[in-house]
Protein backbone atom coordinates (compact mmCIF):
# COMPACT_ATOMS: atom_id res chain seq x y z
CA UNK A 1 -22.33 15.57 7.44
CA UNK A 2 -25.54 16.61 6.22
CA UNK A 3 -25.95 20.29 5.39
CA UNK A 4 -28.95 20.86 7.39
CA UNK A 5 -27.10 19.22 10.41
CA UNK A 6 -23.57 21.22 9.78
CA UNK A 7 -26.48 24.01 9.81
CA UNK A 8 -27.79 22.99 13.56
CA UNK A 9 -24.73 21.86 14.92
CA UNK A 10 -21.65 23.57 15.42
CA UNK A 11 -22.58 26.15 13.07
CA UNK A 12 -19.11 27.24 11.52
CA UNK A 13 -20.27 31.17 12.60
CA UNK A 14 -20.44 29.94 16.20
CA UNK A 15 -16.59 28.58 16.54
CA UNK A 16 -14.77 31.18 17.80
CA UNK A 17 -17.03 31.81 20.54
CA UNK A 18 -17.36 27.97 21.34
CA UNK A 19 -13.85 27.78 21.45
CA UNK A 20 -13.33 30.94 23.81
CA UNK A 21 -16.25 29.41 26.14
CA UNK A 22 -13.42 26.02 26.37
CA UNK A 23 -10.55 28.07 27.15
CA UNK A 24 -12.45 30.16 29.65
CA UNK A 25 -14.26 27.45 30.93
CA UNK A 26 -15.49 27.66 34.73
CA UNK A 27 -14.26 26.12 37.84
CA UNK A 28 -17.52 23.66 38.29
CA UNK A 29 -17.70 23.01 34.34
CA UNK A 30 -13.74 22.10 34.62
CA UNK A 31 -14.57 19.66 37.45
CA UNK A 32 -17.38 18.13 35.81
CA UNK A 33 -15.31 17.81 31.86
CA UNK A 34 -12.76 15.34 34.04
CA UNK A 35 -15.47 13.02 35.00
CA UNK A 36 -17.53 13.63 31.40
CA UNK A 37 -14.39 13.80 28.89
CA UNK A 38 -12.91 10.54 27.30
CA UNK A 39 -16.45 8.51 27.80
CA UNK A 40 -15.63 8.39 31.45
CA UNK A 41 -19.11 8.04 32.46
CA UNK A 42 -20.23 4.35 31.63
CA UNK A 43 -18.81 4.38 28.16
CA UNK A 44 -20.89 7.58 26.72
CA UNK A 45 -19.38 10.42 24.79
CA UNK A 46 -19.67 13.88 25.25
CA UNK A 47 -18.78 17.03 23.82
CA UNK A 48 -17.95 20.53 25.62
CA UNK A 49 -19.21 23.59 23.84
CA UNK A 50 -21.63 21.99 21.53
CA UNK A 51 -23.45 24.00 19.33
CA UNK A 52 -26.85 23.90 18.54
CA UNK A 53 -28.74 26.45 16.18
CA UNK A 54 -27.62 29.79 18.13
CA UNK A 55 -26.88 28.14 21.17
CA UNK A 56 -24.23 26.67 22.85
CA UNK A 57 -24.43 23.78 25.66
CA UNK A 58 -22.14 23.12 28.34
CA UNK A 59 -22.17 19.53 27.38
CA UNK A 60 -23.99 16.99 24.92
CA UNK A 61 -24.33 13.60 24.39
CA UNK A 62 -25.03 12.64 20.79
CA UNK A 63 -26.29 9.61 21.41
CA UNK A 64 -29.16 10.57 23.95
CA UNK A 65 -29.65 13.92 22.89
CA UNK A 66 -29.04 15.30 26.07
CA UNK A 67 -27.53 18.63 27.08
CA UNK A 68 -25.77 19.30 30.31
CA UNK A 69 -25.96 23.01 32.07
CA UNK A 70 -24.43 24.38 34.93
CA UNK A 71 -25.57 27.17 36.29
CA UNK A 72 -23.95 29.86 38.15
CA UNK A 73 -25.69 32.87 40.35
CA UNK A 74 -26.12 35.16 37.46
CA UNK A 75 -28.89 32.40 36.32
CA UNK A 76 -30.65 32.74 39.35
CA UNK A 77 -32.81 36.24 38.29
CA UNK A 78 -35.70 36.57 36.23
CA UNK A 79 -34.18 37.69 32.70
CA UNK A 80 -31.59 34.40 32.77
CA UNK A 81 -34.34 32.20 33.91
CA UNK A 82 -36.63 33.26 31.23
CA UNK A 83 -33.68 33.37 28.18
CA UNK A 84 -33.12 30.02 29.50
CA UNK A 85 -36.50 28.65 29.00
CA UNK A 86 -36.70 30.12 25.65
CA UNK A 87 -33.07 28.24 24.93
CA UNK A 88 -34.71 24.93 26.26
CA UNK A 89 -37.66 25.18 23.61
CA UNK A 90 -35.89 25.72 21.01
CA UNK A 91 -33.59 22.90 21.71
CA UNK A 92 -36.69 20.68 22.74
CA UNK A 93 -37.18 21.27 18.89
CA UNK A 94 -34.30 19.06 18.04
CA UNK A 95 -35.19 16.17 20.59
CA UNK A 96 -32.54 17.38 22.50
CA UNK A 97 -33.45 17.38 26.45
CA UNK A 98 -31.71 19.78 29.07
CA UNK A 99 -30.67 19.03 32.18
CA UNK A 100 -29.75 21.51 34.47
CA UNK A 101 -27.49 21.90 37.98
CA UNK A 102 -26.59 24.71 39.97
CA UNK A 103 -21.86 24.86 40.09
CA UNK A 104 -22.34 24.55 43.53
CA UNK A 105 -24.09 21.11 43.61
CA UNK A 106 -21.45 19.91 41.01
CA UNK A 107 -18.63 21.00 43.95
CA UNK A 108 -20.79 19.92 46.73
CA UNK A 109 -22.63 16.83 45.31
CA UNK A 110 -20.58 15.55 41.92
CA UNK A 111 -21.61 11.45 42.26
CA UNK A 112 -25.25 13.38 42.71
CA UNK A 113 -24.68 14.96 39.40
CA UNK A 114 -23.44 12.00 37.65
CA UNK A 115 -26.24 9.73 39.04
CA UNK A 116 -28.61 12.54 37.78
CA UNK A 117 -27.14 12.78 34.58
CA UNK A 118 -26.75 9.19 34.32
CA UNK A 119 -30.71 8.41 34.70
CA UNK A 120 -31.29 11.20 32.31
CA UNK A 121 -29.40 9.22 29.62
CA UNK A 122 -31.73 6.16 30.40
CA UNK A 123 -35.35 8.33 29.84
CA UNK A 124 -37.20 7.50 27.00
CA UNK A 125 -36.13 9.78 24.09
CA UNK A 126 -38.68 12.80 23.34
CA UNK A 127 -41.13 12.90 20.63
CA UNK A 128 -40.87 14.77 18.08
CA UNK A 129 -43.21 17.71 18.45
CA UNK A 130 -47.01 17.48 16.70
CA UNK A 131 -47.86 19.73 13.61
């Protein structure tokens, strides 16, 4: 691994806090791991509690560059909205695209989710940004 990757992904100051986030992992982000984990969902790989730069993502597939976030109430006000955006342009940095859902969608909706996700993983990949 490249140094400049090891230094955007899973930065090695970022693993005990990734691997707390796995262990304490929610209800909705539990549910949606068993249909993610093992390249359950036509044949794709993800990881849990990827990190990227000083972030960490839910989920995120490699291959597509594509992040997975679930969302809970506390992401509902203003100040989580707008730390959120900021987290999405940085990552849109990277080529790596977010896509979000609300946990209660996941327990209400899950074959919506995975549809959702799975049409996200057949977008074109983004362009790298202009100088």
């Amino acid at each position: 691994m490249t140094l400049r990757r090891r230094l955007i992904h899973n930065n090695l100051n970022s693993n005990k806090n990734r691997s707390a986030l796995r262990r304490n992992r929610t209800p909705a982000e539990a549910l949606l791991w068993k249909n993610l984990r093992k390249s359950q969902l036509d044949g794709i790989k993800f990881r849990r509690q990827h990190g990227i730069g000083p972030y960490t993502v839910d989920f995120y597939c490699p291959k597509y560059r594509v992040a997975v976030e679930l969302d809970g109430a506390v992401h509902m006000n203003e100040i989580h909205q707008e730390a959120d955006q900021k987290r999405d342009e940085f990552l849109k940095q990277f080529k790596v695209r977010v896509i979000r859902f609300e946990n209660r969608l996941v327990y209400e909706s899950l074959e919506i989710v995975l549809d959702a996700i799975r049409a996200e993983l057949k977008r074109p990949a983004l362009e790298p940004p202009l100088a």
